[in-house]
C-alpha atoms as a PDB file:
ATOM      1  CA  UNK A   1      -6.456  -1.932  23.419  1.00  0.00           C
ATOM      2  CA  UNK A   2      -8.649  -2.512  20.235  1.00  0.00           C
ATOM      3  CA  UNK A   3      -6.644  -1.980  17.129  1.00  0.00           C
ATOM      4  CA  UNK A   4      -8.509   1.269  15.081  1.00  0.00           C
ATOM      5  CA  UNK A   5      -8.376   1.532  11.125  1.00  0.00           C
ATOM      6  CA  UNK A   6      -6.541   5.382  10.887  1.00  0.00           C
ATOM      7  CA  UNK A   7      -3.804   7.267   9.960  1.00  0.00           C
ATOM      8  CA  UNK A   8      -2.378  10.108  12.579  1.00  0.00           C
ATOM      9  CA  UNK A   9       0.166  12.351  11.758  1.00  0.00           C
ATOM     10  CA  UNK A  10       2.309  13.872  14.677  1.00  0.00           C
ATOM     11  CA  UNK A  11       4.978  16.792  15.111  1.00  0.00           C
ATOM     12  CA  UNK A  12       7.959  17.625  17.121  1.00  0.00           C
ATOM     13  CA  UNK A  13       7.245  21.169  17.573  1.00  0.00           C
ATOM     14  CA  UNK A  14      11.071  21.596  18.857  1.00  0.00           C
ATOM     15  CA  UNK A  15      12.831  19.514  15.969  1.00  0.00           C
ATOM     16  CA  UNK A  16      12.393  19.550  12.123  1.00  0.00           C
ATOM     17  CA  UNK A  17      10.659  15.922  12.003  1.00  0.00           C
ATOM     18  CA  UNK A  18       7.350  14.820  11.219  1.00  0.00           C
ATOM     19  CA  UNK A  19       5.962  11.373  11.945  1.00  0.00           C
ATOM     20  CA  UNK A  20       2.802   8.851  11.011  1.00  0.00           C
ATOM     21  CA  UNK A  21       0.996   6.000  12.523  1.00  0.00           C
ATOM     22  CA  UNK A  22      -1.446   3.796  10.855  1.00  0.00           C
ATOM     23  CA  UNK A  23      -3.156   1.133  12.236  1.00  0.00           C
ATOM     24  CA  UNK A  24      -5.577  -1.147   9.842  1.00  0.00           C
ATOM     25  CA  UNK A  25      -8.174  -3.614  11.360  1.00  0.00           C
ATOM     26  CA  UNK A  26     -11.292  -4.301  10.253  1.00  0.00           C
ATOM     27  CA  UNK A  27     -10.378  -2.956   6.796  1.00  0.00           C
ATOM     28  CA  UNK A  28      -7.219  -5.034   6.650  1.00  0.00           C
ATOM     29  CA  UNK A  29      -9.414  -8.285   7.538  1.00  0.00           C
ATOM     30  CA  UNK A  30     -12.524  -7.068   4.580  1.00  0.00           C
ATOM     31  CA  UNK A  31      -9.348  -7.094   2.131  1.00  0.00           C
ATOM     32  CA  UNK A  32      -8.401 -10.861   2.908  1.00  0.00           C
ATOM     33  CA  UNK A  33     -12.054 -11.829   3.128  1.00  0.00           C
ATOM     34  CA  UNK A  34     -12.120 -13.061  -0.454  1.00  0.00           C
ATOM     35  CA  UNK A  35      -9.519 -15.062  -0.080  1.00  0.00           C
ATOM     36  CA  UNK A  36      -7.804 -17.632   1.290  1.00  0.00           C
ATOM     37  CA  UNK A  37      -4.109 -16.470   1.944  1.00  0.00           C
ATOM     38  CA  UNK A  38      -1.941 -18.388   3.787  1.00  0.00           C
ATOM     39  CA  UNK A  39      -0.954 -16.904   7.243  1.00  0.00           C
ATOM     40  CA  UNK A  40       2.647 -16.173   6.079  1.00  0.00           C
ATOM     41  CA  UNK A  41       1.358 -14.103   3.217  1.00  0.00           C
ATOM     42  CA  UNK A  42      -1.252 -12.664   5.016  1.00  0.00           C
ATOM     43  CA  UNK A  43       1.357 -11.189   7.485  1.00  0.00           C
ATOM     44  CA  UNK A  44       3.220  -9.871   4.535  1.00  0.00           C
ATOM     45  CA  UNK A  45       0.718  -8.272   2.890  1.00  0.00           C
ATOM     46  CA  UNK A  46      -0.385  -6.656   5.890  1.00  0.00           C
ATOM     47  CA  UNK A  47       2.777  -4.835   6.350  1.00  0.00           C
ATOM     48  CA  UNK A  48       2.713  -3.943   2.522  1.00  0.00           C
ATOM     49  CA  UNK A  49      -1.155  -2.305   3.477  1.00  0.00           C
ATOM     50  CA  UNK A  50       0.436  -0.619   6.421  1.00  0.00           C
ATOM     51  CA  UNK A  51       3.359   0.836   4.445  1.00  0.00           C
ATOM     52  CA  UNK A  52       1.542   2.145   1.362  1.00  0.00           C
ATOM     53  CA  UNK A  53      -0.886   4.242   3.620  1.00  0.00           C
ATOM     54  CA  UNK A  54       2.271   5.369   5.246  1.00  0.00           C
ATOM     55  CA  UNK A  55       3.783   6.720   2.323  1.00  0.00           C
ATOM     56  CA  UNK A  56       0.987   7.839   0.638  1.00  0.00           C
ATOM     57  CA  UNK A  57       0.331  10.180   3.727  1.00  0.00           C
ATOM     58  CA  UNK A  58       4.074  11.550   2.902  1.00  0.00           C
ATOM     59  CA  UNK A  59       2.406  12.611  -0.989  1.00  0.00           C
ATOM     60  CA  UNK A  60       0.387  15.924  -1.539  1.00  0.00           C
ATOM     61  CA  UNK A  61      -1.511  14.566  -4.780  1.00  0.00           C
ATOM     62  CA  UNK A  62      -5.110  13.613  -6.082  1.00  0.00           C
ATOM     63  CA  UNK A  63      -4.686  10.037  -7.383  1.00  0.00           C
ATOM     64  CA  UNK A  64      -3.442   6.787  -6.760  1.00  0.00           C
ATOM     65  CA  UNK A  65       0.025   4.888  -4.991  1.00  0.00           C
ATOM     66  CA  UNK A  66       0.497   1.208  -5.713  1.00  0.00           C
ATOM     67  CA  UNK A  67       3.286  -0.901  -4.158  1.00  0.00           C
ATOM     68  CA  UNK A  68       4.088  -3.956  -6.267  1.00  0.00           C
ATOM     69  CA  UNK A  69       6.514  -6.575  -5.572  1.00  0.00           C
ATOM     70  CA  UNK A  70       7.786  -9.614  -7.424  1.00  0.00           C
ATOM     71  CA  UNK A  71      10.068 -12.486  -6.906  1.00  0.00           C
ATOM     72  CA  UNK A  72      11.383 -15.870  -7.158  1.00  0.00           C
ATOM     73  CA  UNK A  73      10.123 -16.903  -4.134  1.00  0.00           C
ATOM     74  CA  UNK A  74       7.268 -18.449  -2.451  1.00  0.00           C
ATOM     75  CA  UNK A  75       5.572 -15.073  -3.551  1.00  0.00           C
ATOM     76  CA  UNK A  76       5.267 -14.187  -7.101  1.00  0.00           C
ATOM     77  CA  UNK A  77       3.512 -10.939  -7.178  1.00  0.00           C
ATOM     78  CA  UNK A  78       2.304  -9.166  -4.054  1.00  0.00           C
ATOM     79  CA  UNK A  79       0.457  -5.866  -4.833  1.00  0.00           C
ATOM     80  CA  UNK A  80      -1.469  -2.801  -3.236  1.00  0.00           C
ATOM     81  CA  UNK A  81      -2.944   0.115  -4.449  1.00  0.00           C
ATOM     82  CA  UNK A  82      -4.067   3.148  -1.825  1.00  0.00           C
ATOM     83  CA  UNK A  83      -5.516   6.647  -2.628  1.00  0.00           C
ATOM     84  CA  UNK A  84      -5.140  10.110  -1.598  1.00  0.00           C
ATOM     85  CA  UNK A  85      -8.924   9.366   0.361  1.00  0.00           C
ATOM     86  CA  UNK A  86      -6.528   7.052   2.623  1.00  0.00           C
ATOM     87  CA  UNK A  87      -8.466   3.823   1.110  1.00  0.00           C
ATOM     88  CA  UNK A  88      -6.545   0.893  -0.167  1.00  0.00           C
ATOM     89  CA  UNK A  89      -7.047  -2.746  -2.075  1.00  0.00           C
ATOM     90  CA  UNK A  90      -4.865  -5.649  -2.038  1.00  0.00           C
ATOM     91  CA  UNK A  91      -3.805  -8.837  -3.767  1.00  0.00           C
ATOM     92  CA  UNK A  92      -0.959 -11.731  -3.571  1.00  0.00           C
ATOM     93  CA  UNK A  93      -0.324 -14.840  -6.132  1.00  0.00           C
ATOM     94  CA  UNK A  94       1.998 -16.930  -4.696  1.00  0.00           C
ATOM     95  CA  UNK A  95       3.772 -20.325  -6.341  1.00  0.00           C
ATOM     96  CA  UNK A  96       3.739 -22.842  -3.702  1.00  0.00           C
ATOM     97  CA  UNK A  97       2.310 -22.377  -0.235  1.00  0.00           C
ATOM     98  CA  UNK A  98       5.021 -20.766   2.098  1.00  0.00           C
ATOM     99  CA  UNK A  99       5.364 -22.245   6.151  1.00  0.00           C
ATOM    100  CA  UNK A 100       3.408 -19.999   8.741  1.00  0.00           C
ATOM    101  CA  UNK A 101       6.468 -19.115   9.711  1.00  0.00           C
ATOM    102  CA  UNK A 102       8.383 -18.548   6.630  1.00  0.00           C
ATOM    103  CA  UNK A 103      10.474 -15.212   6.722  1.00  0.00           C
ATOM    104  CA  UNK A 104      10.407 -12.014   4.314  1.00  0.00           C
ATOM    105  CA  UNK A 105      13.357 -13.128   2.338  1.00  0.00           C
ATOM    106  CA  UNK A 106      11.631 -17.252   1.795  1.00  0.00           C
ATOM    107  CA  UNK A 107       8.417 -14.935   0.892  1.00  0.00           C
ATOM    108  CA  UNK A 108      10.133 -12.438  -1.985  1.00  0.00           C
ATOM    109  CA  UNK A 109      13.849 -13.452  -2.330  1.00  0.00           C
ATOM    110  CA  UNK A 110      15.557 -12.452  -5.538  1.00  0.00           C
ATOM    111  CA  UNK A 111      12.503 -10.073  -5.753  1.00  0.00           C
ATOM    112  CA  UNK A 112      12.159  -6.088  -5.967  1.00  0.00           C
ATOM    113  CA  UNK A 113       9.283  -3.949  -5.680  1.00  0.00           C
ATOM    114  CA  UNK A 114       8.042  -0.786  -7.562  1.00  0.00           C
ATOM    115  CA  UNK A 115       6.787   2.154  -6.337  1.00  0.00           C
ATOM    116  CA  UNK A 116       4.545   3.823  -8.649  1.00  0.00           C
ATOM    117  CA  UNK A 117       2.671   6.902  -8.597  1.00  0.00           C
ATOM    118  CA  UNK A 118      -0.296   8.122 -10.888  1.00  0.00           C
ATOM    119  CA  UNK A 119      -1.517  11.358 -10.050  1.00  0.00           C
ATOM    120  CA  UNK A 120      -4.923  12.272 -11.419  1.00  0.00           C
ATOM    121  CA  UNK A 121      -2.879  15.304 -13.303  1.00  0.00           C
ATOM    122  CA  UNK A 122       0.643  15.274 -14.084  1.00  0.00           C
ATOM    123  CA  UNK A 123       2.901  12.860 -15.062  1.00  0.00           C
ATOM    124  CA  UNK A 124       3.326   8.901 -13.499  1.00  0.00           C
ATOM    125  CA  UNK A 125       6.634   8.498 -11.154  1.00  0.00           C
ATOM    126  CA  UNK A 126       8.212   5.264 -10.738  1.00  0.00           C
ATOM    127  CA  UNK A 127      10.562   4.252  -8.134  1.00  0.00           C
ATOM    128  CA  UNK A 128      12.162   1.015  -7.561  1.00  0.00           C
ATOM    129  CA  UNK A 129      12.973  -0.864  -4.248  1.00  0.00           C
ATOM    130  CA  UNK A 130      15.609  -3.505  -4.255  1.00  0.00           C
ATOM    131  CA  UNK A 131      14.086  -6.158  -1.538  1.00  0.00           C
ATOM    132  CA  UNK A 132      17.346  -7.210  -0.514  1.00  0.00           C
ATOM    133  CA  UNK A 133      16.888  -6.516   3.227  1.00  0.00           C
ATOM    134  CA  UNK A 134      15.842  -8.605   6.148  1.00  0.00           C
ATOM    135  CA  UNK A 135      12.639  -7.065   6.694  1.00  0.00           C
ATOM    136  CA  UNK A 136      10.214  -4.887   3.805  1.00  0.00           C
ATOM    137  CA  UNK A 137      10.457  -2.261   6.292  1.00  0.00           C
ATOM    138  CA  UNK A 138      14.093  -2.038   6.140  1.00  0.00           C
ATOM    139  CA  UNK A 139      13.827  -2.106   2.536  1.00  0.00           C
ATOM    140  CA  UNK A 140      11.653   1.067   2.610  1.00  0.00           C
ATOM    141  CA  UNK A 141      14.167   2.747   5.084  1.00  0.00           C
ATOM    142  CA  UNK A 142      17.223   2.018   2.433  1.00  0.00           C
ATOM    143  CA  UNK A 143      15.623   3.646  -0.624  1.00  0.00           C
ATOM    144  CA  UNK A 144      14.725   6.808   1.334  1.00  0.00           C
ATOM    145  CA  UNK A 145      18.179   6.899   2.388  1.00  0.00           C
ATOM    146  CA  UNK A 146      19.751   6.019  -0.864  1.00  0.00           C
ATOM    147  CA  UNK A 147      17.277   7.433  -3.434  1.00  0.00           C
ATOM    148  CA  UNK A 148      15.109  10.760  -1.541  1.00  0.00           C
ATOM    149  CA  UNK A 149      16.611  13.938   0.040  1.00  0.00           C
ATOM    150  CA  UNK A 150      14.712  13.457   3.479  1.00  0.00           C
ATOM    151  CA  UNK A 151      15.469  11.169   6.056  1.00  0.00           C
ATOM    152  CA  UNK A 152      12.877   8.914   6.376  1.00  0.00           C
ATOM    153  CA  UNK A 153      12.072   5.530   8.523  1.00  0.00           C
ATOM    154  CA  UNK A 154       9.616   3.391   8.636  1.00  0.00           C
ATOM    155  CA  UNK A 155       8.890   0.390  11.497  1.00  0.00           C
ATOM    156  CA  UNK A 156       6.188  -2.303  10.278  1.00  0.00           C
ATOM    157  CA  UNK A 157       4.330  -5.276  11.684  1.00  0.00           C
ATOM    158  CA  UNK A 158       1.574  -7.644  10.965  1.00  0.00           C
ATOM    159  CA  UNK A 159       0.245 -10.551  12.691  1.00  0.00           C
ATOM    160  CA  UNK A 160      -2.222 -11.386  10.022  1.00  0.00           C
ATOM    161  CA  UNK A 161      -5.352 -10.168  11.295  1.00  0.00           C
ATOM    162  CA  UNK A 162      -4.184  -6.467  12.017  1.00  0.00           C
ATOM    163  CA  UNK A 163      -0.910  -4.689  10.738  1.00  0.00           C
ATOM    164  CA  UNK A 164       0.657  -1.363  11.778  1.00  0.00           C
ATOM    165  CA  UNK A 165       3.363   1.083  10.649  1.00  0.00           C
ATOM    166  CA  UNK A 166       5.296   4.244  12.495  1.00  0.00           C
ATOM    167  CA  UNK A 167       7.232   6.658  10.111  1.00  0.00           C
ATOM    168  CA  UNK A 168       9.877   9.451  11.429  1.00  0.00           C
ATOM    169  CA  UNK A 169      10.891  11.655   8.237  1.00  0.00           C
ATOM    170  CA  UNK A 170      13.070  14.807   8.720  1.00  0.00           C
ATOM    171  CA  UNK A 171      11.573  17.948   7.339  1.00  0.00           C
ATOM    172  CA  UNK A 172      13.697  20.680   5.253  1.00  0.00           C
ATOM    173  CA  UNK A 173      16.026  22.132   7.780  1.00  0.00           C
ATOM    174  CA  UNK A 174      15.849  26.015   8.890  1.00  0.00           C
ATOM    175  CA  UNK A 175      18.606  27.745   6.852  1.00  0.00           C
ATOM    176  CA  UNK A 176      19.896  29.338  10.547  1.00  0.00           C
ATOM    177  CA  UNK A 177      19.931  25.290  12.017  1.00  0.00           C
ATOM    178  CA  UNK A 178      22.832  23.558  13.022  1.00  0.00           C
ATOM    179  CA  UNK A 179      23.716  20.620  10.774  1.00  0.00           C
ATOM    180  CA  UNK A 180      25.560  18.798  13.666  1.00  0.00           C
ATOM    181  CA  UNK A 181      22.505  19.263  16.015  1.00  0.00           C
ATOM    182  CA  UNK A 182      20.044  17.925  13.465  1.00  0.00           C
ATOM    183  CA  UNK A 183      21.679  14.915  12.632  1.00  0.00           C
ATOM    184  CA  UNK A 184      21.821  14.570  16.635  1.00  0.00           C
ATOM    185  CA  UNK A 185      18.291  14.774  16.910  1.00  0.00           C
ATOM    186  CA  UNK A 186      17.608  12.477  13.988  1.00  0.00           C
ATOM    187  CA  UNK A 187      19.446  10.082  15.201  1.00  0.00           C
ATOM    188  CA  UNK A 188      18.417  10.347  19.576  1.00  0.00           C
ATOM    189  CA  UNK A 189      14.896  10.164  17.694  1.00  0.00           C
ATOM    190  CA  UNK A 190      15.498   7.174  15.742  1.00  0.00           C
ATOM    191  CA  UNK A 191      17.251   5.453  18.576  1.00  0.00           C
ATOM    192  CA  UNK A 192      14.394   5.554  20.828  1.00  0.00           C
ATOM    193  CA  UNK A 193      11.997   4.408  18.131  1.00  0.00           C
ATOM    194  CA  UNK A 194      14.157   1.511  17.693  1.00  0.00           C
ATOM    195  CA  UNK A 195      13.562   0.131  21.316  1.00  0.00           C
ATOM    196  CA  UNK A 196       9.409  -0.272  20.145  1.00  0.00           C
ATOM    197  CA  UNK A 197       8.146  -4.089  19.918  1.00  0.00           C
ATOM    198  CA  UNK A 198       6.248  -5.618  16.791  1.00  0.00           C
ATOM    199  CA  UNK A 199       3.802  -5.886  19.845  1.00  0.00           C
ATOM    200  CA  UNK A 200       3.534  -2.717  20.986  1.00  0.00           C
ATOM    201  CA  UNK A 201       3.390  -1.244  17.565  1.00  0.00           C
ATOM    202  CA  UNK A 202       0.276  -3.680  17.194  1.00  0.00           C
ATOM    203  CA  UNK A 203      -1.409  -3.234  20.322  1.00  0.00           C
ATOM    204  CA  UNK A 204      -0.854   0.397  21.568  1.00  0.00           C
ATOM    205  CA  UNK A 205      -3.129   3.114  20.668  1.00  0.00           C
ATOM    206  CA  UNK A 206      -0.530   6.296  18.970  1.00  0.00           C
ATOM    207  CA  UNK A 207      -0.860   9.336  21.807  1.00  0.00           C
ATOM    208  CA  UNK A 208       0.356   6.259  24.464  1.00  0.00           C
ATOM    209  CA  UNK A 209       2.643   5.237  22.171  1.00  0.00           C
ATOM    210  CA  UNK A 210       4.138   8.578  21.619  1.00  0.00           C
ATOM    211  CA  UNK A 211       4.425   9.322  25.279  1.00  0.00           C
ATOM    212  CA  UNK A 212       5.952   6.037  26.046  1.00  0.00           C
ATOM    213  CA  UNK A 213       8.896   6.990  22.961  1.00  0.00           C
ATOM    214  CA  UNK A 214       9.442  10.791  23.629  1.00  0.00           C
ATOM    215  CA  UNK A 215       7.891  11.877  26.856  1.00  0.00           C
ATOM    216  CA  UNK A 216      10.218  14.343  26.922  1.00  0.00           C
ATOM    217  CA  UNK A 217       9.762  15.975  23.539  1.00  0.00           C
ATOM    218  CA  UNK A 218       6.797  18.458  22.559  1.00  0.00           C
ATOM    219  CA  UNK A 219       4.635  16.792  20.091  1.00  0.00           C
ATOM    220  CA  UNK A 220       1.812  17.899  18.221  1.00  0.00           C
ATOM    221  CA  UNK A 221      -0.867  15.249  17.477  1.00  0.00           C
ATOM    222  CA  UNK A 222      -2.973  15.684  14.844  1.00  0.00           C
ATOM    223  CA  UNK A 223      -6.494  14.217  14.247  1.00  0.00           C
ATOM    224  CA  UNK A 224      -6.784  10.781  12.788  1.00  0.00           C
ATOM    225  CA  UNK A 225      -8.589  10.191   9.644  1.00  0.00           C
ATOM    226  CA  UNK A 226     -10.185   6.990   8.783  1.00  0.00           C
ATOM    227  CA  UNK A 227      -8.641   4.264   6.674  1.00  0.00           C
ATOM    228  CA  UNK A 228     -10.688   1.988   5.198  1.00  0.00           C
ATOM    229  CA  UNK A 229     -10.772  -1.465   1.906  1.00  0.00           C
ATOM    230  CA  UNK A 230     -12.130  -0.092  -0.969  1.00  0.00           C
ATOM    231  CA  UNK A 231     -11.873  -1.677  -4.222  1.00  0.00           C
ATOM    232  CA  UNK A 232     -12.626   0.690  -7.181  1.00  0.00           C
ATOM    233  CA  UNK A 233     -13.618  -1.757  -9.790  1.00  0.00           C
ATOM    234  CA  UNK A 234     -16.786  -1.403 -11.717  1.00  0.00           C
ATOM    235  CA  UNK A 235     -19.211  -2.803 -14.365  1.00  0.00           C
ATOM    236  CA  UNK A 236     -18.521   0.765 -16.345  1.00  0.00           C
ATOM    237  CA  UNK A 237     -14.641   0.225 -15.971  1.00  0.00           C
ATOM    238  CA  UNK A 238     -15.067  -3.426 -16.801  1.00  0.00           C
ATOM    239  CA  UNK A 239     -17.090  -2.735 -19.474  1.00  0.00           C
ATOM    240  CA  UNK A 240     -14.318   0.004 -21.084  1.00  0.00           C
ATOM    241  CA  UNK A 241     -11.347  -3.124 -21.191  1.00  0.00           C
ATOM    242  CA  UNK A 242     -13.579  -5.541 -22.563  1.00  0.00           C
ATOM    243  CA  UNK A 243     -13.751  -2.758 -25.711  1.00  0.00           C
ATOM    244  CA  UNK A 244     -10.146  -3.512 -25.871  1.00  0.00           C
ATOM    245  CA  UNK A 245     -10.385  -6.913 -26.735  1.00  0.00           C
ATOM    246  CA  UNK A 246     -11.030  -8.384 -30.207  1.00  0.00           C
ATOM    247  CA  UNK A 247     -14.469  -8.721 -31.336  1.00  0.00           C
ATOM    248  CA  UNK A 248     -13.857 -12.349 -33.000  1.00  0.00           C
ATOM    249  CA  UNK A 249     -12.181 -13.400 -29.219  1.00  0.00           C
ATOM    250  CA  UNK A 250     -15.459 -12.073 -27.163  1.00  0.00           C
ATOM    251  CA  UNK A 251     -17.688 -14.222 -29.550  1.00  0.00           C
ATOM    252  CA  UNK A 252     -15.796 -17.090 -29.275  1.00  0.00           C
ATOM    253  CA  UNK A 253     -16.662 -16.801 -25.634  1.00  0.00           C
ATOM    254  CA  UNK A 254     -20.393 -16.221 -26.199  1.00  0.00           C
ATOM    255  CA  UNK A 255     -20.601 -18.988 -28.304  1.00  0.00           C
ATOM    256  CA  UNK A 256     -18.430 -21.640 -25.509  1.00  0.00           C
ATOM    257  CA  UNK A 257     -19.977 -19.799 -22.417  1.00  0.00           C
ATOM    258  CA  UNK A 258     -23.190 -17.901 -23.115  1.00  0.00           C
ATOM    259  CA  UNK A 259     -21.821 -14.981 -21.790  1.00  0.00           C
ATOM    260  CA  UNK A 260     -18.493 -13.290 -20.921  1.00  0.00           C
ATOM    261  CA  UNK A 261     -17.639 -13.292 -17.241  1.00  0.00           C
ATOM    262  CA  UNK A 262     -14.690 -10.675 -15.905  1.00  0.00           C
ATOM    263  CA  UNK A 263     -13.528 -11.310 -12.316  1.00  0.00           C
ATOM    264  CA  UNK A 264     -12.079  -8.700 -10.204  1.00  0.00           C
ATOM    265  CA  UNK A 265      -8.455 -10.485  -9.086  1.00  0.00           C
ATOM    266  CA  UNK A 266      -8.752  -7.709  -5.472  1.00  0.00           C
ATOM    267  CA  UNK A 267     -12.608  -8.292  -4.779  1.00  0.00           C
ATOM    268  CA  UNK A 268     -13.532 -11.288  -6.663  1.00  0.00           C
ATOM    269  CA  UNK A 269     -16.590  -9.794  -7.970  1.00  0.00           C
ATOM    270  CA  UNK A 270     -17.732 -11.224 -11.183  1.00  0.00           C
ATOM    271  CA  UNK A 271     -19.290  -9.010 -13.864  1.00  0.00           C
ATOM    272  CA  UNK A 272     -21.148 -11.227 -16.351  1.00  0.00           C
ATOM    273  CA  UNK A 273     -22.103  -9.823 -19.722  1.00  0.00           C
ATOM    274  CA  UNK A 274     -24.588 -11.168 -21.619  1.00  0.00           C
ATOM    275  CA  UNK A 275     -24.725 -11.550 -26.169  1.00  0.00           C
ATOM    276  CA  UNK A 276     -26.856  -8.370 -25.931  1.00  0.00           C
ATOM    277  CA  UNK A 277     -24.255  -6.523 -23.564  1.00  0.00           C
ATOM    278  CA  UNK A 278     -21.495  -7.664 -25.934  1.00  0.00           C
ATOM    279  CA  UNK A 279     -23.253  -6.066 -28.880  1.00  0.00           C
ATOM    280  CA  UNK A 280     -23.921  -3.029 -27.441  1.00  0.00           C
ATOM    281  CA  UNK A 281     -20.176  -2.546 -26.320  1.00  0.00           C
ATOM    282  CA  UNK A 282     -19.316  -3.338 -29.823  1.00  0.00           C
ATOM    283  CA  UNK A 283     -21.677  -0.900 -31.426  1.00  0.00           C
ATOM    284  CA  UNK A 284     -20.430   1.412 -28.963  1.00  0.00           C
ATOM    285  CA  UNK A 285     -17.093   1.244 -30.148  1.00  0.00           C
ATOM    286  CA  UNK A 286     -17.677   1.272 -33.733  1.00  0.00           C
ATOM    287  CA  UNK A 287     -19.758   4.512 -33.341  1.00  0.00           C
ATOM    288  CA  UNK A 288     -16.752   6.507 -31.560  1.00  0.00           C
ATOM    289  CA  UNK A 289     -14.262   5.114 -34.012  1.00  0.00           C
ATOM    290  CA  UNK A 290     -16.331   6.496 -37.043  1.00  0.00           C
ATOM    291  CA  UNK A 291     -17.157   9.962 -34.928  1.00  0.00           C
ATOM    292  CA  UNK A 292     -13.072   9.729 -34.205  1.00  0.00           C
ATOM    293  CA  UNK A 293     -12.683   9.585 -38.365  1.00  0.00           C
END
């Protein structure tokens, strides 16, 4: 079965846990498009895609998630960003090209990756991930368990042209619930979750999937909402950091260039400005410095 680009929550109408599945595709494959990642990294990257959607469906905010990683290994910085519209962007530098079959640790060892959030209102969190683990997934599952008061785990895989991810997370128990009996269920839940295949989690659309897991539970599947590659780079926001720069610095580029040329590092678009764009973005600035005074 064809591989969809969503996000689908599920509940267990008979046990305080919630789940998620997200499966990327087509929007996975337009975020590589521009360029040329090695299969190894593409794999990884994947699985970061598939985990920030995850966790950014466990967030009630307007604004942004980004998952960034970096390390001493084969990959030095390995980055996505994802919104509250369930749309996400991507990027990897890496040092030295890694073997198709190179393994997380080869990818990002010695490496740890931040978690932060930037809400449109409200203060930025950061949280930090230690990626000391065999897989990024496990590393996920650790800091909920050591850092967040709900159990939470999360199941990954990528094959470098599609990625998926499955996340149980226990909701805030019923005051009148038995301690001993939710930890049971946690746990019978978990177990059978455990005994899914990187394949099946790749190939298996999520109401089969479910069935397949818990047949004998009562779930409640929700609708699935689209995910989809967007990056949100502009000329405007281009424009606003190239205020930020010293005047003296941008003509030195006019004068060696003929214009100033920004490149998006997610989409590779190139926004060119030309000595008459500069100008006007210096004017600009001077005008709302003297209004400022």
């Amino acid at each position: 079965m064809t591989i969809s680009d969503t996000a689908q929550r599920f509940l267990f109408e008979n046990i305080d846990v919630r789940g998620e599945r997200v499966e990327l595709n087509s929007s996975l494959q337009s975020a590589f498009e521009p360029h040329a990642y090695p299969i190894a990294i593409r794999r990884l990257l994947g699985e970061m895609a598939a985990a920030a959607v995850l966790l950014s469906t466990t967030l009630k905010f307007d604004g942004s998630m980004s998952l960034q990683a970096r390390s001493n290994g084969s990959v030095s910085v390995l980055m996505v960003e994802c919104t509250n519209q369930r749309t996400f962007r991507s990027i990897a530098h890496w040092k030295e090209e890694p073997a198709d079959n190179a393994d997380f640790q080869m990818l990002l060892s010695d490496g740890q990756l931040v978690i932060t959030i930037d809400p449109v209102q409200g203060k930025r969190h950061q949280g930090i991930v230690p990626l000391k683990s065999p897989t990024l997934a496990n590393c996920f599952t650790n800091y909920f368990q050591q850092s967040e008061q709900l159990l939470t785990n999360i199941w990954l895989a990528s094959d470098g042209q599609c990625a998926s991810g499955f996340l149980l997370q226990a909701l805030p128990a019923n005051i009148e619930n038995d301690e001993t009996l939710r930890e049971e269920h946690w746990n019978y839940l978990t177990t059978l979750t455990q005994t899914m295949t990187d394949e099946e989690l790749l190939t298996i659309d999520t109401k089969t999937m479910l069935y397949r897991l818990f047949h004998e539970e009562d779930i409640r599947l929700f609708d699935a909402e689209p995910v989809s590659y967007r990056c949100t780079c502009s000329r405007e926001r281009t424009a606003i950091a190239l205020q930020t720069v010293d005047p003296q610095e941008l003509n030195d580029i006019l004068v060696e260039q003929g214009a100033v040329n920004m490149d998006c590092q997610f989409c590779n678009t190139r926004y060119s400005f030309s000595a008459e764009d500069v100008a006007a973005l210096l004017a600009s600035t001077q005008n709302h410095a003297k209004t400022l005074h």
